[in-house]
N, C-alpha and C. Protein backbone atom coordinates (compact mmCIF):
# COMPACT_ATOMS: atom_id res chain seq x y z
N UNK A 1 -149.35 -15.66 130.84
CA UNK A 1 -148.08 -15.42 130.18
C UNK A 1 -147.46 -14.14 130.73
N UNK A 2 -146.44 -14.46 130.95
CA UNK A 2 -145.50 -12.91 131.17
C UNK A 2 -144.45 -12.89 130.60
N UNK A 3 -144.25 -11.33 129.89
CA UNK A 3 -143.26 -11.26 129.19
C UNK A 3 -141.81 -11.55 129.85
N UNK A 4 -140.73 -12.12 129.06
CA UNK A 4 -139.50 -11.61 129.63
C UNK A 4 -139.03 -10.67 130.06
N UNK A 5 -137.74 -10.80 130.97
CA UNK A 5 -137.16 -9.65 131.34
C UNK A 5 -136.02 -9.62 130.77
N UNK A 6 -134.92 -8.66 130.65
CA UNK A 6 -133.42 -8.86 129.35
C UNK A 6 -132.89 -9.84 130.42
N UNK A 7 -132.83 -9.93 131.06
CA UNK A 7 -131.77 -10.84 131.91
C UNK A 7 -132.71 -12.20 131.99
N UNK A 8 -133.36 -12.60 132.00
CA UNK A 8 -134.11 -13.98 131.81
C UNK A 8 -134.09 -14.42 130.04
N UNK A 9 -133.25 -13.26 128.95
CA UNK A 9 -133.84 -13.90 127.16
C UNK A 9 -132.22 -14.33 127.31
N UNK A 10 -131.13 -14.34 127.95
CA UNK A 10 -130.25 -14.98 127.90
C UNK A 10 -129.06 -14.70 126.80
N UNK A 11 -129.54 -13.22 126.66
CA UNK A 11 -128.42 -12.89 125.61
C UNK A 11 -126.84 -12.84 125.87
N UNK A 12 -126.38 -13.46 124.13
CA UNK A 12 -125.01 -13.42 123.86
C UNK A 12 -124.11 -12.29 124.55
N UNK A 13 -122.89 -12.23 124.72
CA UNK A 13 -122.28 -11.14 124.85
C UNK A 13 -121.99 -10.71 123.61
N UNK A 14 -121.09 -9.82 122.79
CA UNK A 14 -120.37 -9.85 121.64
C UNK A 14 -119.31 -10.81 121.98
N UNK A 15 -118.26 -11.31 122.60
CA UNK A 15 -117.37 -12.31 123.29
C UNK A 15 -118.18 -13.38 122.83
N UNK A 16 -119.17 -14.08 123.25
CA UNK A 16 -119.69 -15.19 123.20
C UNK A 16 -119.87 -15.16 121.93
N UNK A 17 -120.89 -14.48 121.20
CA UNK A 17 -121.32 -14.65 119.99
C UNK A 17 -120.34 -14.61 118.94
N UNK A 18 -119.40 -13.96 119.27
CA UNK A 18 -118.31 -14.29 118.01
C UNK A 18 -117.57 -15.58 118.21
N UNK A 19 -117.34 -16.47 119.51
CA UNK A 19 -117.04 -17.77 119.54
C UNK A 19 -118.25 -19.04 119.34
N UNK A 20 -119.70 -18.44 119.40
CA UNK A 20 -120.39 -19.35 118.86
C UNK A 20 -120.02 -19.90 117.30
N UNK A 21 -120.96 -21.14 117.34
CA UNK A 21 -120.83 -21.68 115.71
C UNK A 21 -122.21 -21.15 115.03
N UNK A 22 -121.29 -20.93 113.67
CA UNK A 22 -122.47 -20.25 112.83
C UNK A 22 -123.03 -20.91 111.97
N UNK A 23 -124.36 -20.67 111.68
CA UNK A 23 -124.98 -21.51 110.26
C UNK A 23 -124.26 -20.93 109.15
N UNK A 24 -123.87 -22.02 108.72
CA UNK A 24 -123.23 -21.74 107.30
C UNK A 24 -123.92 -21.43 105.98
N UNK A 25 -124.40 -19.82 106.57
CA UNK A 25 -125.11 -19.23 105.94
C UNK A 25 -124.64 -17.40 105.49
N UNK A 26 -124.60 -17.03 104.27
CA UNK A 26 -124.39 -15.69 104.52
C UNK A 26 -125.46 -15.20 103.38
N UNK A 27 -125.66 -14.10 103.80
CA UNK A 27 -126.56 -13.12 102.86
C UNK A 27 -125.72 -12.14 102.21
N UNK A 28 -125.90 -11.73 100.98
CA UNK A 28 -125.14 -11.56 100.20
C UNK A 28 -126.16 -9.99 99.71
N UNK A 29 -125.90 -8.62 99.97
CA UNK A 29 -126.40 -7.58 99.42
C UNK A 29 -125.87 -6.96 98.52
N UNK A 30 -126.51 -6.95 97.36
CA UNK A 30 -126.29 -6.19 96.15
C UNK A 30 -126.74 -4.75 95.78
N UNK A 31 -125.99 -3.73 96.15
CA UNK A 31 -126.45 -2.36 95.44
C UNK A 31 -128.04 -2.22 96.51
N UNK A 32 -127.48 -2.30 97.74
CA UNK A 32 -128.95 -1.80 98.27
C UNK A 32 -129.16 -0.29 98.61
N UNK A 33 -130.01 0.64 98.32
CA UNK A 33 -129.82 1.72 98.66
C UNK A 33 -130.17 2.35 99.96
N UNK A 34 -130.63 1.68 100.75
CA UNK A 34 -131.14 2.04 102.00
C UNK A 34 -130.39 1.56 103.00
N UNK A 35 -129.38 2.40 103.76
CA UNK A 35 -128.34 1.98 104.46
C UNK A 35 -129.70 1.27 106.40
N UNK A 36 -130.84 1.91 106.16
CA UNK A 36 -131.57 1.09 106.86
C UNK A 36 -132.20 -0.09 107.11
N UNK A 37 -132.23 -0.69 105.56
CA UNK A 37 -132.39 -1.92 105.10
C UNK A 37 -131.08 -2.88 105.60
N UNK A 38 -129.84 -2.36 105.33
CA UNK A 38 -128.69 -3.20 105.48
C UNK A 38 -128.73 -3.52 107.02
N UNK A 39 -128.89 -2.41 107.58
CA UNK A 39 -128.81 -2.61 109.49
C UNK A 39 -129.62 -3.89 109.82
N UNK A 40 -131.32 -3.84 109.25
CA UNK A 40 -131.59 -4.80 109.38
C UNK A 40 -131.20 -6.02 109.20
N UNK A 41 -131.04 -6.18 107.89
CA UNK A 41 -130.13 -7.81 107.58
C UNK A 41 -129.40 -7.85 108.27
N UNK A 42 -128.30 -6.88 109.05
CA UNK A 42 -127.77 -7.40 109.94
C UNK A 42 -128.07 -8.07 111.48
N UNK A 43 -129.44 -7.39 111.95
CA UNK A 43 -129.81 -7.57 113.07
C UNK A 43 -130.43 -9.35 112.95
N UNK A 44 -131.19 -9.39 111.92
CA UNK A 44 -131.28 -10.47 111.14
C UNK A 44 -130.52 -11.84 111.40
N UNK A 45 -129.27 -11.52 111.03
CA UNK A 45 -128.25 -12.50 110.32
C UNK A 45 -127.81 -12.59 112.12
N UNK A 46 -127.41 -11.88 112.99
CA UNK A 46 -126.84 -11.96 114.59
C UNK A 46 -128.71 -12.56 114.95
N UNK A 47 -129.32 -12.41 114.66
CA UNK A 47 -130.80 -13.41 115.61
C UNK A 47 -130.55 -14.96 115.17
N UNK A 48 -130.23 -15.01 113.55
CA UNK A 48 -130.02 -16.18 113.19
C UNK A 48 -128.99 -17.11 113.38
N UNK A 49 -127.69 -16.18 113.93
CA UNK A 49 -126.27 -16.96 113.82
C UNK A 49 -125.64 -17.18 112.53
N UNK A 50 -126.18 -15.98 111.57
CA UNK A 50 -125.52 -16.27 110.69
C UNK A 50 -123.83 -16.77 110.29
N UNK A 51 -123.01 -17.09 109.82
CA UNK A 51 -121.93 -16.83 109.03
C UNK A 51 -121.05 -15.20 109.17
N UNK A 52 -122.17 -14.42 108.25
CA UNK A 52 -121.54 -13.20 107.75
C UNK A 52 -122.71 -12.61 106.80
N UNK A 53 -122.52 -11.35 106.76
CA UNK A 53 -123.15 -10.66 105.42
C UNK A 53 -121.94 -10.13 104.69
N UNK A 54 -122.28 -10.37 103.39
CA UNK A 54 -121.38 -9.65 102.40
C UNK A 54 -122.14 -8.53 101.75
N UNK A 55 -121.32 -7.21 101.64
CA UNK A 55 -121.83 -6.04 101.15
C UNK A 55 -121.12 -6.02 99.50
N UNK A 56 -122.13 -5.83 98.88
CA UNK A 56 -121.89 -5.27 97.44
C UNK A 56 -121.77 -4.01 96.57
N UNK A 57 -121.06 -3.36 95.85
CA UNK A 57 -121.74 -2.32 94.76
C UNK A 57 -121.71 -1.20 95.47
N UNK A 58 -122.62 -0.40 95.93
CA UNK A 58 -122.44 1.12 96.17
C UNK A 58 -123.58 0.77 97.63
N UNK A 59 -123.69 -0.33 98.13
CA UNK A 59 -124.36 -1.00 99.40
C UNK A 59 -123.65 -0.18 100.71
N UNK A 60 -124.29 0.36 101.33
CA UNK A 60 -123.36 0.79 102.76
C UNK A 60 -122.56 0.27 103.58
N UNK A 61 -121.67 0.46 103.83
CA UNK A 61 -120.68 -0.38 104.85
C UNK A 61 -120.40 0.00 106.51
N UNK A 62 -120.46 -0.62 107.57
CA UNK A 62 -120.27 -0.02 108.82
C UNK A 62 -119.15 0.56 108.37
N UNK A 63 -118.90 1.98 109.41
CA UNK A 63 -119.56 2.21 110.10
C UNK A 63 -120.48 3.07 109.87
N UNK A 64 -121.83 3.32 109.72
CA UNK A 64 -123.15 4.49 109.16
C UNK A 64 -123.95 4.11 110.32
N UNK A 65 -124.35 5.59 110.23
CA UNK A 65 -124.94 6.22 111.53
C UNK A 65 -126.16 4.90 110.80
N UNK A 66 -127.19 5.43 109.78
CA UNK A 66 -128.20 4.34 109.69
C UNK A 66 -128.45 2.75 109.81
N UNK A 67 -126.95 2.28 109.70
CA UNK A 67 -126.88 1.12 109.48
C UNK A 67 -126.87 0.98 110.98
N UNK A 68 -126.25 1.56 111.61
CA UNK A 68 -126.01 1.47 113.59
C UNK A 68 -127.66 1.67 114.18
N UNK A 69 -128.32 2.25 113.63
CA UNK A 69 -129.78 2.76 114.01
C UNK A 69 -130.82 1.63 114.11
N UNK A 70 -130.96 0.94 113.06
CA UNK A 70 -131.40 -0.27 112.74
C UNK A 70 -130.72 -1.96 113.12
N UNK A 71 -129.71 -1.69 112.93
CA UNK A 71 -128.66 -2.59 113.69
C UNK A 71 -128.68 -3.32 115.02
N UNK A 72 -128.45 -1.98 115.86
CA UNK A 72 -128.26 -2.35 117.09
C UNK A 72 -127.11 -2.93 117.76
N UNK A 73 -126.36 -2.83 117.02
CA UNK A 73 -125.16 -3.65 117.64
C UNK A 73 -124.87 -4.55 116.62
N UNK A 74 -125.46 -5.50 116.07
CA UNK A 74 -125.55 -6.30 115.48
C UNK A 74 -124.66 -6.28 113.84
N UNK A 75 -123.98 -5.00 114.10
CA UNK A 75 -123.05 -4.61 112.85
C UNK A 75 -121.69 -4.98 113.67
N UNK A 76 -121.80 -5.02 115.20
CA UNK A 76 -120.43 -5.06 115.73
C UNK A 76 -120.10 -6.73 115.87
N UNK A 77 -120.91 -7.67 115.91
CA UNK A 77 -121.42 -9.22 115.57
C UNK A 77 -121.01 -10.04 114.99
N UNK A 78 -122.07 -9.87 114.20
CA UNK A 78 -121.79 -10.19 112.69
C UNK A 78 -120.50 -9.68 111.62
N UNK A 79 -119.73 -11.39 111.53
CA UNK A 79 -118.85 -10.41 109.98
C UNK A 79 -119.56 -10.43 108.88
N UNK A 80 -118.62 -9.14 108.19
CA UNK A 80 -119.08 -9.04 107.25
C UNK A 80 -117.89 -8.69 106.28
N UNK A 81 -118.25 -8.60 104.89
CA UNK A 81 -116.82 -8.31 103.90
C UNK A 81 -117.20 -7.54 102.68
N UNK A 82 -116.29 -6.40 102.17
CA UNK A 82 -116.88 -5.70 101.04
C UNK A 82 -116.60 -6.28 99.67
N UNK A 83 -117.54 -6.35 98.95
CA UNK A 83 -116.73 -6.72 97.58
C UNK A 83 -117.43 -5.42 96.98
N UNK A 84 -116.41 -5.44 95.55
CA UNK A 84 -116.86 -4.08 94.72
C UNK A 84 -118.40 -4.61 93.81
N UNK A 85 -118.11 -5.44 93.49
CA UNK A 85 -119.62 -6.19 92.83
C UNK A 85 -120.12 -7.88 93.20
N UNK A 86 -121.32 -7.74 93.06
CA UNK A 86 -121.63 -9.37 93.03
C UNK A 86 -120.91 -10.42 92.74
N UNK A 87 -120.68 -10.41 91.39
CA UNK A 87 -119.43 -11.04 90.45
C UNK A 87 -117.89 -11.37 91.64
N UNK A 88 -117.40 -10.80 92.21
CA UNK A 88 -116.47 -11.10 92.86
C UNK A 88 -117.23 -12.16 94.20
N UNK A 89 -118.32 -11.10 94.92
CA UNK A 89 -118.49 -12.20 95.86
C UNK A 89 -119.09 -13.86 95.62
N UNK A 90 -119.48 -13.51 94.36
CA UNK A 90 -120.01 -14.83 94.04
C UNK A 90 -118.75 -16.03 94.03
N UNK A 91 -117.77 -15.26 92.77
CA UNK A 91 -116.46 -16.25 92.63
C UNK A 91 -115.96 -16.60 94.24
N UNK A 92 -116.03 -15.69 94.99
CA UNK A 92 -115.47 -16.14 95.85
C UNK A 92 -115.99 -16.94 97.35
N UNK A 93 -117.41 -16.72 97.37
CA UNK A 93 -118.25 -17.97 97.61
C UNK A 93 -117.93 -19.37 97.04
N UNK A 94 -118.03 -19.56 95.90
CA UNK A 94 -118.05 -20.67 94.94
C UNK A 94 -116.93 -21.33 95.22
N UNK A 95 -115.84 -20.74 95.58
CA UNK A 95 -114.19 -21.14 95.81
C UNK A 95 -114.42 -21.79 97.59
N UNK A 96 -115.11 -21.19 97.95
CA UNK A 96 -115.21 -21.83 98.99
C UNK A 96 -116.30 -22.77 99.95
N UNK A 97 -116.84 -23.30 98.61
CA UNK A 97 -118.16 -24.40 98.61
C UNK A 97 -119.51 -23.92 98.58
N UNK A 98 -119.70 -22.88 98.48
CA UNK A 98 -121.57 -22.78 98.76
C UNK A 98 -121.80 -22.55 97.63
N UNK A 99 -122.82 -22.75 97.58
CA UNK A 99 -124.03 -23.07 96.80
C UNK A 99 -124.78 -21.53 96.73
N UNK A 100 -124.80 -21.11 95.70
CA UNK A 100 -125.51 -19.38 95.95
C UNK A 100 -126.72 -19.06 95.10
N UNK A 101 -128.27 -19.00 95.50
CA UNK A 101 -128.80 -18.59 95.36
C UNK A 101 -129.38 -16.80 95.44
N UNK A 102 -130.16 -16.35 94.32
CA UNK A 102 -130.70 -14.96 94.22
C UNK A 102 -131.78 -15.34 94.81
N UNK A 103 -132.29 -14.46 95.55
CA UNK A 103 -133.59 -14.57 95.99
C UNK A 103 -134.54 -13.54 94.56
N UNK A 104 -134.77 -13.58 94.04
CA UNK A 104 -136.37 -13.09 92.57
C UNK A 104 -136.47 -13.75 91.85
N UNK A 105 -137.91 -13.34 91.45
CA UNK A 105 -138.75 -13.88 90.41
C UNK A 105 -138.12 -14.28 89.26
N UNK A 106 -137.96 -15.56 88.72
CA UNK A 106 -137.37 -15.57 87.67
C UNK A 106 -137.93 -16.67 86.74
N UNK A 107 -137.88 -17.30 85.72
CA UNK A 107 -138.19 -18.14 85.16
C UNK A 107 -137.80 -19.46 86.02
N UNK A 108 -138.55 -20.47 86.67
CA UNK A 108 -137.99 -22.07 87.07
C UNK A 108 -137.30 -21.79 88.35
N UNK A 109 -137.78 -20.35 89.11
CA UNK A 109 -137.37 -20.00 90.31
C UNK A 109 -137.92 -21.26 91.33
N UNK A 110 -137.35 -21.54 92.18
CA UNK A 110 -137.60 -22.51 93.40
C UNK A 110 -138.78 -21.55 94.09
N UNK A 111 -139.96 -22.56 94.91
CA UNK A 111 -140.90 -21.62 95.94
C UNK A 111 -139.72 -21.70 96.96
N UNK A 112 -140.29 -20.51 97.97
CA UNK A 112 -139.45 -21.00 99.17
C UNK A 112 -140.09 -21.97 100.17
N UNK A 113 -140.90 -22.34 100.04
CA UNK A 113 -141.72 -23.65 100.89
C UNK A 113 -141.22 -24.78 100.38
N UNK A 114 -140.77 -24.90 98.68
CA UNK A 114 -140.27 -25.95 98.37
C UNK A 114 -138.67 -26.48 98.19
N UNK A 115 -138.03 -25.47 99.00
CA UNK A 115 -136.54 -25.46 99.25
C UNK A 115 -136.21 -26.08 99.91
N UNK A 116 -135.13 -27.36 99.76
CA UNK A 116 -134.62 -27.92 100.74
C UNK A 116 -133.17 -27.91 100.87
N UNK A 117 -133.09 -27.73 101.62
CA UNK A 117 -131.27 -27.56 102.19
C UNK A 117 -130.82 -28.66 103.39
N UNK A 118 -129.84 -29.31 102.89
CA UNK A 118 -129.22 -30.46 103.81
C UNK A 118 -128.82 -29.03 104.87
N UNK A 119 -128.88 -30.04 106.13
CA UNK A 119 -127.71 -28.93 107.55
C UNK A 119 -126.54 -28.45 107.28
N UNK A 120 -125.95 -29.46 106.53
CA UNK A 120 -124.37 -29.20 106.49
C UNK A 120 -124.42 -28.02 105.14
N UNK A 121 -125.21 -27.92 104.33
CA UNK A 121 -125.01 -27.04 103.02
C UNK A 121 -124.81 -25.72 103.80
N UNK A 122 -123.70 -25.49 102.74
CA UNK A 122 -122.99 -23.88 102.77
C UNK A 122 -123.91 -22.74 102.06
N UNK A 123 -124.50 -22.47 102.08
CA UNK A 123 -125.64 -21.42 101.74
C UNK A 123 -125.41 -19.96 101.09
N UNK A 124 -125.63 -19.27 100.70
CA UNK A 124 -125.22 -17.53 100.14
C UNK A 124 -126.74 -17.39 99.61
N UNK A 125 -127.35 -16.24 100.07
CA UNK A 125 -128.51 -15.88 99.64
C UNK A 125 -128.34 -14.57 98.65
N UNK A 126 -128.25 -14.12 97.94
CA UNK A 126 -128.27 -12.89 97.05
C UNK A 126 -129.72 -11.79 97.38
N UNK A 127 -129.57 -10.81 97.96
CA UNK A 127 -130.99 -10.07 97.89
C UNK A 127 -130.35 -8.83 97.01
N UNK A 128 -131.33 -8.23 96.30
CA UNK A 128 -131.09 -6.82 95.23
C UNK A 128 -131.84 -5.73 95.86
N UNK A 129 -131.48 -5.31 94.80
CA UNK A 129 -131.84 -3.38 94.96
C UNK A 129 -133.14 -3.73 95.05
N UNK A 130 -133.58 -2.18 96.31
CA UNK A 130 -135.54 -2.28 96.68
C UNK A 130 -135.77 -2.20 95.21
N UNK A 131 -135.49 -1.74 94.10
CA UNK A 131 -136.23 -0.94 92.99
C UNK A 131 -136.18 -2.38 91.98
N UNK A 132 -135.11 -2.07 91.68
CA UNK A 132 -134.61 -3.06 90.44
C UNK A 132 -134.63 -4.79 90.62
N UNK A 133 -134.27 -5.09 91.88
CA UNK A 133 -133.96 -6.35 92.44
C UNK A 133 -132.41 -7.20 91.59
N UNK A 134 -132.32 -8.30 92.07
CA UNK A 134 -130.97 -8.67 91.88
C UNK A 134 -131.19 -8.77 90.34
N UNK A 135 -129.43 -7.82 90.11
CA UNK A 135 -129.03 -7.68 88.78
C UNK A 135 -129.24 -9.39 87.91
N UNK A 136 -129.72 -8.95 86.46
CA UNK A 136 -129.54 -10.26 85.59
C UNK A 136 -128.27 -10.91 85.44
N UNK A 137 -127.22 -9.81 85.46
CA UNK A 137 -125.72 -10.96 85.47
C UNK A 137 -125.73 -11.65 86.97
N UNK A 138 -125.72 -11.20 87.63
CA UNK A 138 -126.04 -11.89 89.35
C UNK A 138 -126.67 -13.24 88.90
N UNK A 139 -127.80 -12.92 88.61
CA UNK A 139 -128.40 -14.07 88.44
C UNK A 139 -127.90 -15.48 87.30
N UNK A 140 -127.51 -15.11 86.61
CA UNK A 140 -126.75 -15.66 85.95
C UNK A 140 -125.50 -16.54 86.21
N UNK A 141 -124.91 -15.86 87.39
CA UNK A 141 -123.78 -16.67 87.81
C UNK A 141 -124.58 -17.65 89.12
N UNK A 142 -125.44 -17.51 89.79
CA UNK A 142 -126.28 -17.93 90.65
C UNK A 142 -126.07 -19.24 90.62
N UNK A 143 -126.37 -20.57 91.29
CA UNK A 143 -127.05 -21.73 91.09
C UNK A 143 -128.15 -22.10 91.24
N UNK A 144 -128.96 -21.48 91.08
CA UNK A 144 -130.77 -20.91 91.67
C UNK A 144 -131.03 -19.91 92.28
N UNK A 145 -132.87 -19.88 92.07
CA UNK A 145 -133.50 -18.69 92.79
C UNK A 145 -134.38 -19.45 93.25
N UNK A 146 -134.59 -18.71 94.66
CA UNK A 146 -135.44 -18.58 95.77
C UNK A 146 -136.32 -17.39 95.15
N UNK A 147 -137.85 -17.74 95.25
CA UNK A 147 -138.78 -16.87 95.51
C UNK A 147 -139.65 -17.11 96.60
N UNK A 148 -140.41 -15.88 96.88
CA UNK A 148 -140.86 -15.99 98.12
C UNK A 148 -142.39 -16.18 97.45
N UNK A 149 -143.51 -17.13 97.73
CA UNK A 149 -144.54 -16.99 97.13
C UNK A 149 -145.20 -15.63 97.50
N UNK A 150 -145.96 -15.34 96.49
CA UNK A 150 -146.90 -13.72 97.15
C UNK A 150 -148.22 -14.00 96.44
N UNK A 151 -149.19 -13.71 97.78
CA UNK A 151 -150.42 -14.00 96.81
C UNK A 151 -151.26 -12.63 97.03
N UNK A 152 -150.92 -11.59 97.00
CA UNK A 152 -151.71 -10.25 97.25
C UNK A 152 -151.61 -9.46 95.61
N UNK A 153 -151.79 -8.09 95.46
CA UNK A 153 -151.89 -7.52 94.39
C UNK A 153 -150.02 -7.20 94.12
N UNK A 154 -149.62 -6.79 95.11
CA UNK A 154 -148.51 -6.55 95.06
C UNK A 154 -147.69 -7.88 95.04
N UNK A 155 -145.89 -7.51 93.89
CA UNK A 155 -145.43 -8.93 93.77
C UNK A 155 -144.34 -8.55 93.86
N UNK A 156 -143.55 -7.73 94.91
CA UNK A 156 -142.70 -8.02 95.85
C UNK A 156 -142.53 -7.29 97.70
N UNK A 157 -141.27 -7.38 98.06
CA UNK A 157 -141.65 -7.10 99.64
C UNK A 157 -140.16 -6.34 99.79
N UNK A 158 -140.01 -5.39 100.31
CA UNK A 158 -138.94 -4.63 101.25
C UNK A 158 -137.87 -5.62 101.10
N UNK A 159 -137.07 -5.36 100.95
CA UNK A 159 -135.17 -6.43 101.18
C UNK A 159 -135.53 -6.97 102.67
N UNK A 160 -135.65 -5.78 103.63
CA UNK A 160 -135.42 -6.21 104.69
C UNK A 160 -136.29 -7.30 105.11
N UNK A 161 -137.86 -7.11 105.02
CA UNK A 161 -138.82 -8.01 105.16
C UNK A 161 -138.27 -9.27 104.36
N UNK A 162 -137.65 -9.53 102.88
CA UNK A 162 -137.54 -10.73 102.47
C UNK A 162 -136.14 -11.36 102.89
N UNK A 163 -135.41 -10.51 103.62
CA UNK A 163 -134.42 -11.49 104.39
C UNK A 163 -134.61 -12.55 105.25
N UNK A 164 -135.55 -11.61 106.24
CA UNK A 164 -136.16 -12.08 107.32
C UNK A 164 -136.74 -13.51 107.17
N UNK A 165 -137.76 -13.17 106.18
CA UNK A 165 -138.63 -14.63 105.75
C UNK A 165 -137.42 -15.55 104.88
N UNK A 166 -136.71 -15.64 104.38
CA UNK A 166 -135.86 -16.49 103.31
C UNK A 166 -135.29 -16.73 104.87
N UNK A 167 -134.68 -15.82 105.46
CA UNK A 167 -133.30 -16.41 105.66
C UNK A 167 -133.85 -17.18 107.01
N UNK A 168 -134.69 -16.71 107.63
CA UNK A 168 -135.50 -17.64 108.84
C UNK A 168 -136.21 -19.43 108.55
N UNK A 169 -136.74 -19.47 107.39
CA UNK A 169 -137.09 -20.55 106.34
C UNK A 169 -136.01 -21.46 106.48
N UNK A 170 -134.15 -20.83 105.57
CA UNK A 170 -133.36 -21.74 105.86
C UNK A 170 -132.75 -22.20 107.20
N UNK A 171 -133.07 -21.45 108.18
CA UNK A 171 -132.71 -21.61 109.92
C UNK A 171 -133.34 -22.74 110.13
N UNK A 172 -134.56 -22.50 110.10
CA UNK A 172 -136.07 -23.22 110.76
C UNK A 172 -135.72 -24.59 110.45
N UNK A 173 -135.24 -24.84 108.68
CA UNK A 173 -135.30 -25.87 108.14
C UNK A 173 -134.38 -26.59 108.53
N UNK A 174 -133.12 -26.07 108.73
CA UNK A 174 -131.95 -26.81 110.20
C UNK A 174 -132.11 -27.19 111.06
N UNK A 175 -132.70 -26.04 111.66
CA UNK A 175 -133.00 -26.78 113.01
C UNK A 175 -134.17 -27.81 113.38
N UNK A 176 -135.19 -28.11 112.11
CA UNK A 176 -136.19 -28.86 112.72
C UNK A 176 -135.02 -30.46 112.02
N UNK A 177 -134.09 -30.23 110.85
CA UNK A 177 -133.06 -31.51 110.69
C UNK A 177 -132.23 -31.94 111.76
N UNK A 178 -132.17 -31.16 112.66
CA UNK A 178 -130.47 -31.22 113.72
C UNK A 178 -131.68 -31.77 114.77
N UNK A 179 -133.58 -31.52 115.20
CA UNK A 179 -133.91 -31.91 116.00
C UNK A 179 -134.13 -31.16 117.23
């Protein structure tokens, strides 16, 4: 095996990647406090082809030095849109067909192994604060939760780490439908 070289992994330009088609998927951050966490989801959401990320609440917004650090570019990519709270981005998801899940623990939460999503579904993932996790009114307006199973002592994971796994899950699950 030999590793790649950058010019053999075939990367996007920013040009290209903003005329690619996106999974009609966006991640949706609520009140995250770690403007390093957000960079990631973004780097994230540009590996995946996301849609967009939507920023929430008192969540960081490009342009931040941290969010650029972790990023990589991938803030210049990816759109993204501010709302002042959840509550707005939700209504305004909903207005425009998706289906929006919170990703936590909740009572009659979905596993994420047992999630299924048609290709064509319009998607919104909700992730919350490292501390608190997604607010109870959030959840409330939701149409389900995604949990991530955990079988260690500890019973949750970093935002950034549970983007990664959720939002790769709903990729994977496309692309093994599309073939």
């Amino acid at each position: 095996m030999q590793k790649l070289s950058m010019a053999e992994l075939n990367r996007k330009t920013v040009a290209e990647f903003k005329r690619s088609v996106k999974t009609p998927v966006i991640a949706v951050l609520e009140n995250i406090r770690s403007a390093y966490n957000v960079g990631s989801v973004f780097r994230t959401a540009d590996a995946f082809l996301l849609e967009a990320v939507f920023i929430t609440g008192y969540t960081a917004k490009p342009p931040h030095k941290e969010i650029k650090k972790t990023a990589l570019g991938a803030e210049d990519t990816v759109d993204w849109k501010y709302f002042d709270n959840a509550r707005e981005a939700i209504a305004f998801l909903k207005s425009e067909g998706y289906t929006v899940y919170a990703v936590e623990q909740v009572q009659n939460s979905i596993s994420l192994e047992k999630a299924l999503f048609n290709a064509s579904d319009k998607i919104a993932v909700i992730f919350g604060n490292e501390v608190t996790g997604v607010e109870q009114e959030t959840i409330l307006q939701c149409d389900g939760c995604i949990e991530i199973p955990q079988l260690g002592m500890k019973h949750s994971l970093n935002i950034a780490t549970a983007a990664g796994v959720v939002l790769w899950e709903i990729v994977r699950g496309r692309m093994k439908a599309e073939g």
